[in-house]
C-alpha atoms as a PDB file:
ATOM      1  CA  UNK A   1      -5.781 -23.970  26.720  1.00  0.00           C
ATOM      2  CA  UNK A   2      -6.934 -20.676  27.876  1.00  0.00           C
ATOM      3  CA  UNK A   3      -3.972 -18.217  28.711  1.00  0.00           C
ATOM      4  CA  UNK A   4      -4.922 -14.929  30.955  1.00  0.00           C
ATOM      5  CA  UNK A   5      -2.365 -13.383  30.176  1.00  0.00           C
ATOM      6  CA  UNK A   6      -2.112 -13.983  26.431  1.00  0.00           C
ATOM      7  CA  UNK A   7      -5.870 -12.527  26.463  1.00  0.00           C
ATOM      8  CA  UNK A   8      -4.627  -9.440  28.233  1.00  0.00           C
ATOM      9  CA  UNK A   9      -2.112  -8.597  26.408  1.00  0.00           C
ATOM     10  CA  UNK A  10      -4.711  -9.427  23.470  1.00  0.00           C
ATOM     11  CA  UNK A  11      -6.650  -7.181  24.945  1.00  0.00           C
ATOM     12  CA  UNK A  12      -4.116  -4.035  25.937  1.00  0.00           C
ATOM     13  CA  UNK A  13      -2.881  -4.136  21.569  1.00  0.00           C
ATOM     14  CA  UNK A  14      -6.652  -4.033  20.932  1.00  0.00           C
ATOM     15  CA  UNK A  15      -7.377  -1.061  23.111  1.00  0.00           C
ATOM     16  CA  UNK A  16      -3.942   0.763  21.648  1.00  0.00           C
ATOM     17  CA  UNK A  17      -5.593   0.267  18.167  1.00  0.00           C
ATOM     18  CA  UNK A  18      -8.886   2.037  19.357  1.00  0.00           C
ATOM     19  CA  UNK A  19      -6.881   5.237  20.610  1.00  0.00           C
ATOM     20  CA  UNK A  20      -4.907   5.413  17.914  1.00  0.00           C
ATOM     21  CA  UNK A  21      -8.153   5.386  15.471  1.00  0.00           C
ATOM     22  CA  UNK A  22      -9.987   7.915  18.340  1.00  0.00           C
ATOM     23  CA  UNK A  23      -6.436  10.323  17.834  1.00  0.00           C
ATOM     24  CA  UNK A  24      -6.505  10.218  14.312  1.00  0.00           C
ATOM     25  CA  UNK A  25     -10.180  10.954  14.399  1.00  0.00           C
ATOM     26  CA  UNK A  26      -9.990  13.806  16.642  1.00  0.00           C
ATOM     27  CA  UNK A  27      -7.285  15.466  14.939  1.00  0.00           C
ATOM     28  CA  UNK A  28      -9.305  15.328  11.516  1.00  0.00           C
ATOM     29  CA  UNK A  29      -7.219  12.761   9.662  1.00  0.00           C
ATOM     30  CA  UNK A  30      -9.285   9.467   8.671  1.00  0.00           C
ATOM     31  CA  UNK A  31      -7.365   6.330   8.958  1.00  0.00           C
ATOM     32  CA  UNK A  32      -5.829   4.902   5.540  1.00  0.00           C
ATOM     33  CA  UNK A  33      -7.902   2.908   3.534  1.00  0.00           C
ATOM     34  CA  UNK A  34      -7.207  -0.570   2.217  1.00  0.00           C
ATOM     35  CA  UNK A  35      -7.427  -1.694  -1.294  1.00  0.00           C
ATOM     36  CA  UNK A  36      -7.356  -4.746  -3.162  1.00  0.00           C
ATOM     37  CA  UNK A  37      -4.355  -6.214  -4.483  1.00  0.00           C
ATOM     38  CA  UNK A  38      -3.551  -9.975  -5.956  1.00  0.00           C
ATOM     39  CA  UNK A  39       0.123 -10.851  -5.813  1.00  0.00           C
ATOM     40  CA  UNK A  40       0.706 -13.565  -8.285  1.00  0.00           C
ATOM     41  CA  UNK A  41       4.091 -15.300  -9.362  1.00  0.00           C
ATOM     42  CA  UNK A  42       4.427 -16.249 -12.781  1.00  0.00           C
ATOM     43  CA  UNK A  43       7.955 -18.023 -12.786  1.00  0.00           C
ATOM     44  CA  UNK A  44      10.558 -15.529 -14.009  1.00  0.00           C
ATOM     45  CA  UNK A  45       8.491 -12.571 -12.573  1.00  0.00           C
ATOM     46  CA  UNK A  46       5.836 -11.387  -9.918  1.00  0.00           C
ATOM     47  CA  UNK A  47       3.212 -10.044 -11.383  1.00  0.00           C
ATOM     48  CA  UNK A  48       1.128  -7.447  -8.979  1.00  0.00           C
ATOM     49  CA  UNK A  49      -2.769  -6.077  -9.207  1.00  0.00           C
ATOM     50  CA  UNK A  50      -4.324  -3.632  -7.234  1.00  0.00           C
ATOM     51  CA  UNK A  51      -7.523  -2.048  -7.622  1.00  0.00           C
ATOM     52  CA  UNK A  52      -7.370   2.049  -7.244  1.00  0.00           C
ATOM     53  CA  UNK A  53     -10.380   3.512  -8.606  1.00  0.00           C
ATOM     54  CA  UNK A  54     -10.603   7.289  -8.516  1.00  0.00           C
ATOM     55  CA  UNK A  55      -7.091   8.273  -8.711  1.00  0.00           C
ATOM     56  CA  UNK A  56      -5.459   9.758 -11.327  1.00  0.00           C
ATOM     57  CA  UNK A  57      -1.321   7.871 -12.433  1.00  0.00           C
ATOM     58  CA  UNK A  58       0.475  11.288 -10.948  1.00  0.00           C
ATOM     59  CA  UNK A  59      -0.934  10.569  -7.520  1.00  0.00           C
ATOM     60  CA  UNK A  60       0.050   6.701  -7.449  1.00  0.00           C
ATOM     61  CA  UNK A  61       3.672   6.542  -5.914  1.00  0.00           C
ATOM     62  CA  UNK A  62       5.145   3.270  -6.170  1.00  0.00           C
ATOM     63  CA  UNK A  63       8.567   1.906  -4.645  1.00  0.00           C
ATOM     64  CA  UNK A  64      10.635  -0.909  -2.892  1.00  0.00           C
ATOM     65  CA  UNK A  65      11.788  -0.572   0.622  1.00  0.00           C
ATOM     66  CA  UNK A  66      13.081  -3.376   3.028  1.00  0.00           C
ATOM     67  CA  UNK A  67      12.164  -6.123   0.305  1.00  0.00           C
ATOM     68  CA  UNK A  68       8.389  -4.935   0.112  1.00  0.00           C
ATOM     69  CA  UNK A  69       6.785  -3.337  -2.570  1.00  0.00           C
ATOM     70  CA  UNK A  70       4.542  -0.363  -1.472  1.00  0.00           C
ATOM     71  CA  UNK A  71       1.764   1.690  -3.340  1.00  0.00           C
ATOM     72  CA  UNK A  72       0.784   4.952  -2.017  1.00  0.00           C
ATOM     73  CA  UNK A  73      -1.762   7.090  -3.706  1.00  0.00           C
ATOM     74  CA  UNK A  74      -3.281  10.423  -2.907  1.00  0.00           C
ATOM     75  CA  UNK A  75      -6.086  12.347  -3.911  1.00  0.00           C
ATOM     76  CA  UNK A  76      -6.677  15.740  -2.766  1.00  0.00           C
ATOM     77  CA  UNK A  77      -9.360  17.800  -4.549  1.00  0.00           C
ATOM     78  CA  UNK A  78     -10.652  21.099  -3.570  1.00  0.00           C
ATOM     79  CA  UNK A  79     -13.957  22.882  -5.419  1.00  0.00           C
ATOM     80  CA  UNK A  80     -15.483  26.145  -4.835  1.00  0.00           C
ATOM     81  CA  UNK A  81     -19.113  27.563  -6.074  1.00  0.00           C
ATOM     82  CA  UNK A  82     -20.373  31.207  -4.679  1.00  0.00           C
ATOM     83  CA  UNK A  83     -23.925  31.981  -4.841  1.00  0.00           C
ATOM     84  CA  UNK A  84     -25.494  35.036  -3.777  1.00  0.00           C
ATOM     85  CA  UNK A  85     -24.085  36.094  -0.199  1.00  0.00           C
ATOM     86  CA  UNK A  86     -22.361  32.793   0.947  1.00  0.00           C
ATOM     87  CA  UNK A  87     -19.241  30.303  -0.317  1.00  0.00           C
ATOM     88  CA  UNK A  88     -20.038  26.515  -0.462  1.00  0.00           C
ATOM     89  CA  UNK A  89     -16.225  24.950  -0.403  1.00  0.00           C
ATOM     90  CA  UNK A  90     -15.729  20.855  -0.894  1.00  0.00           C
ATOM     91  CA  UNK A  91     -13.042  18.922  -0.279  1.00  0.00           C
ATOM     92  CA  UNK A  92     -12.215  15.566  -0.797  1.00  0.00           C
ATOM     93  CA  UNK A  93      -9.253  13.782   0.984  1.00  0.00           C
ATOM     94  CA  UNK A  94      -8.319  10.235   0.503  1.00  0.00           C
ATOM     95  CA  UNK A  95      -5.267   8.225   0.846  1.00  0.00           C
ATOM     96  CA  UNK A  96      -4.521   4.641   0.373  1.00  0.00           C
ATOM     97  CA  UNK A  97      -1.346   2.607   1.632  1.00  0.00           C
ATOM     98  CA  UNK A  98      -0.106  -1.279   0.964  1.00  0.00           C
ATOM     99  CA  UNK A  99       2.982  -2.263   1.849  1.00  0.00           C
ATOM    100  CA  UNK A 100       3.086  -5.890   0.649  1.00  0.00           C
ATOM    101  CA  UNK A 101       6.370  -8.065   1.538  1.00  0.00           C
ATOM    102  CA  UNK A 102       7.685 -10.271  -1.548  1.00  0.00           C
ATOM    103  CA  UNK A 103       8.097 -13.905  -1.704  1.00  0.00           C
ATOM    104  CA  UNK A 104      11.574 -12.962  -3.389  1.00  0.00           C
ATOM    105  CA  UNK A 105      14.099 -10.821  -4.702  1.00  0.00           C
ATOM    106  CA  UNK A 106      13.134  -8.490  -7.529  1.00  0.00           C
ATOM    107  CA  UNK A 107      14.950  -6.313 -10.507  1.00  0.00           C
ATOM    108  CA  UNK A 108      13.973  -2.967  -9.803  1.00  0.00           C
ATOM    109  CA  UNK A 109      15.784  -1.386 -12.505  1.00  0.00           C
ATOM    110  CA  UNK A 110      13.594  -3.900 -15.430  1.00  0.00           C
ATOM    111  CA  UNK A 111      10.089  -3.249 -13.509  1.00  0.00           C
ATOM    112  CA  UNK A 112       7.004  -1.991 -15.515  1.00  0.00           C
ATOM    113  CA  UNK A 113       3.849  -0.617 -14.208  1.00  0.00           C
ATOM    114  CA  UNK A 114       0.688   0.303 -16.213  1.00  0.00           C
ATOM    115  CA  UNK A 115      -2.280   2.058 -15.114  1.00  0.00           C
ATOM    116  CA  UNK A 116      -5.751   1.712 -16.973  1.00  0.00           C
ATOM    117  CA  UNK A 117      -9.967   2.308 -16.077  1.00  0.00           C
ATOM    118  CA  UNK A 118      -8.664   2.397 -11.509  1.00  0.00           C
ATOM    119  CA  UNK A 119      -6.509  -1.009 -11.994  1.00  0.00           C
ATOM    120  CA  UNK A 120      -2.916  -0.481 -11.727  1.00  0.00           C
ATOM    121  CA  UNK A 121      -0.280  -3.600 -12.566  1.00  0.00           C
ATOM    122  CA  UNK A 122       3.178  -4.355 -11.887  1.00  0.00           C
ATOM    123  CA  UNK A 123       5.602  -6.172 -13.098  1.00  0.00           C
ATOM    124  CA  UNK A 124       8.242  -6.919 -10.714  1.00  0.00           C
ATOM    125  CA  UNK A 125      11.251  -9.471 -12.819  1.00  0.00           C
ATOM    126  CA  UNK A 126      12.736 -12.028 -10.661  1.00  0.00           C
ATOM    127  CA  UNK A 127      16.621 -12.214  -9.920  1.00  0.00           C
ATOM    128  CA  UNK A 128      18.673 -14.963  -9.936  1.00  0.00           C
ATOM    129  CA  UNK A 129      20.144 -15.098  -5.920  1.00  0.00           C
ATOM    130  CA  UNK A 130      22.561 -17.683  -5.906  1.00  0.00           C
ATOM    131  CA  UNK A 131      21.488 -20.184  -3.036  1.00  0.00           C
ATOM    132  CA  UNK A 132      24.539 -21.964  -2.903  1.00  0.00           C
ATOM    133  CA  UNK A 133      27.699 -22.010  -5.238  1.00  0.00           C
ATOM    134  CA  UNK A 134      30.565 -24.617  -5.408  1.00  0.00           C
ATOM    135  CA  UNK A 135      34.124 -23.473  -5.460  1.00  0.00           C
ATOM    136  CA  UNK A 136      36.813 -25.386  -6.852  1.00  0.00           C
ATOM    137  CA  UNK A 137      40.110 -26.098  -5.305  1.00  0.00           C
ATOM    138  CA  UNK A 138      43.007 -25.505  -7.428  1.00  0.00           C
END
């Protein structure tokens, strides 16, 4: 069944997204690229992949906030050649985002990540939560 105003309002968080892209292209920032990433649980731990090709481990920040695990990584790169009576300068930007919510509760303090040819790996150990636990009356 067709709702009107479902589509509108559709419609009005569609339009928001399209300024906010227009803003952050007018003001010279691009918007933050996407990358790959499996999520994969192997029983007593999650195990996380995520392609990042191009980056370098000191510019890969990774962290857990609000039960999500997020990878941030940053490249900036500046290069300058002079030749004759002019200065060529290039720079290269680039910054990539995930903020990925986990299916459970995770040991911070016993996770590993390795970094190797742009494809970075976590491994996030499970805890034990206790779901429910039976008390005895004395």
């Amino acid at each position: 069944m067709f709702d009107l105003f479902e589509e509108m309002k559709r419609m009005q968080e569609r339009m928001n997204r399209l300024f906010e892209e227009f803003d952050r292209f007018r003001l010279g920032t691009m918007p933050t690229e996407m990358f790959a990433v499996d999520v994969i649980d192997e029983g007593d731990s999650i195990r996380v992949v995520a392609d990042l090709p191009g980056f370098n481990k000191d510019e890969i920040e990774i962290y857990i906030e609000d039960g999500s695990l997020v990878i941030k990584a940053e490249k900036k790169e500046e290069r300058e050649e002079k030749e004759k009576n002019y200065i060529m300068r290039e720079r290269k930007y680039g910054e990539v985002y995930r903020k990925i919510m986990l299916p459970t509760e995770v040991d911070i303090e016993k996770a590993k990540a390795n970094y190797n040819n742009g494809v970075l790996e976590i491994i996030l150990p499970k805890t034990e939560k206790v779901a429910r636990k039976t008390i005895k009356i004395d």
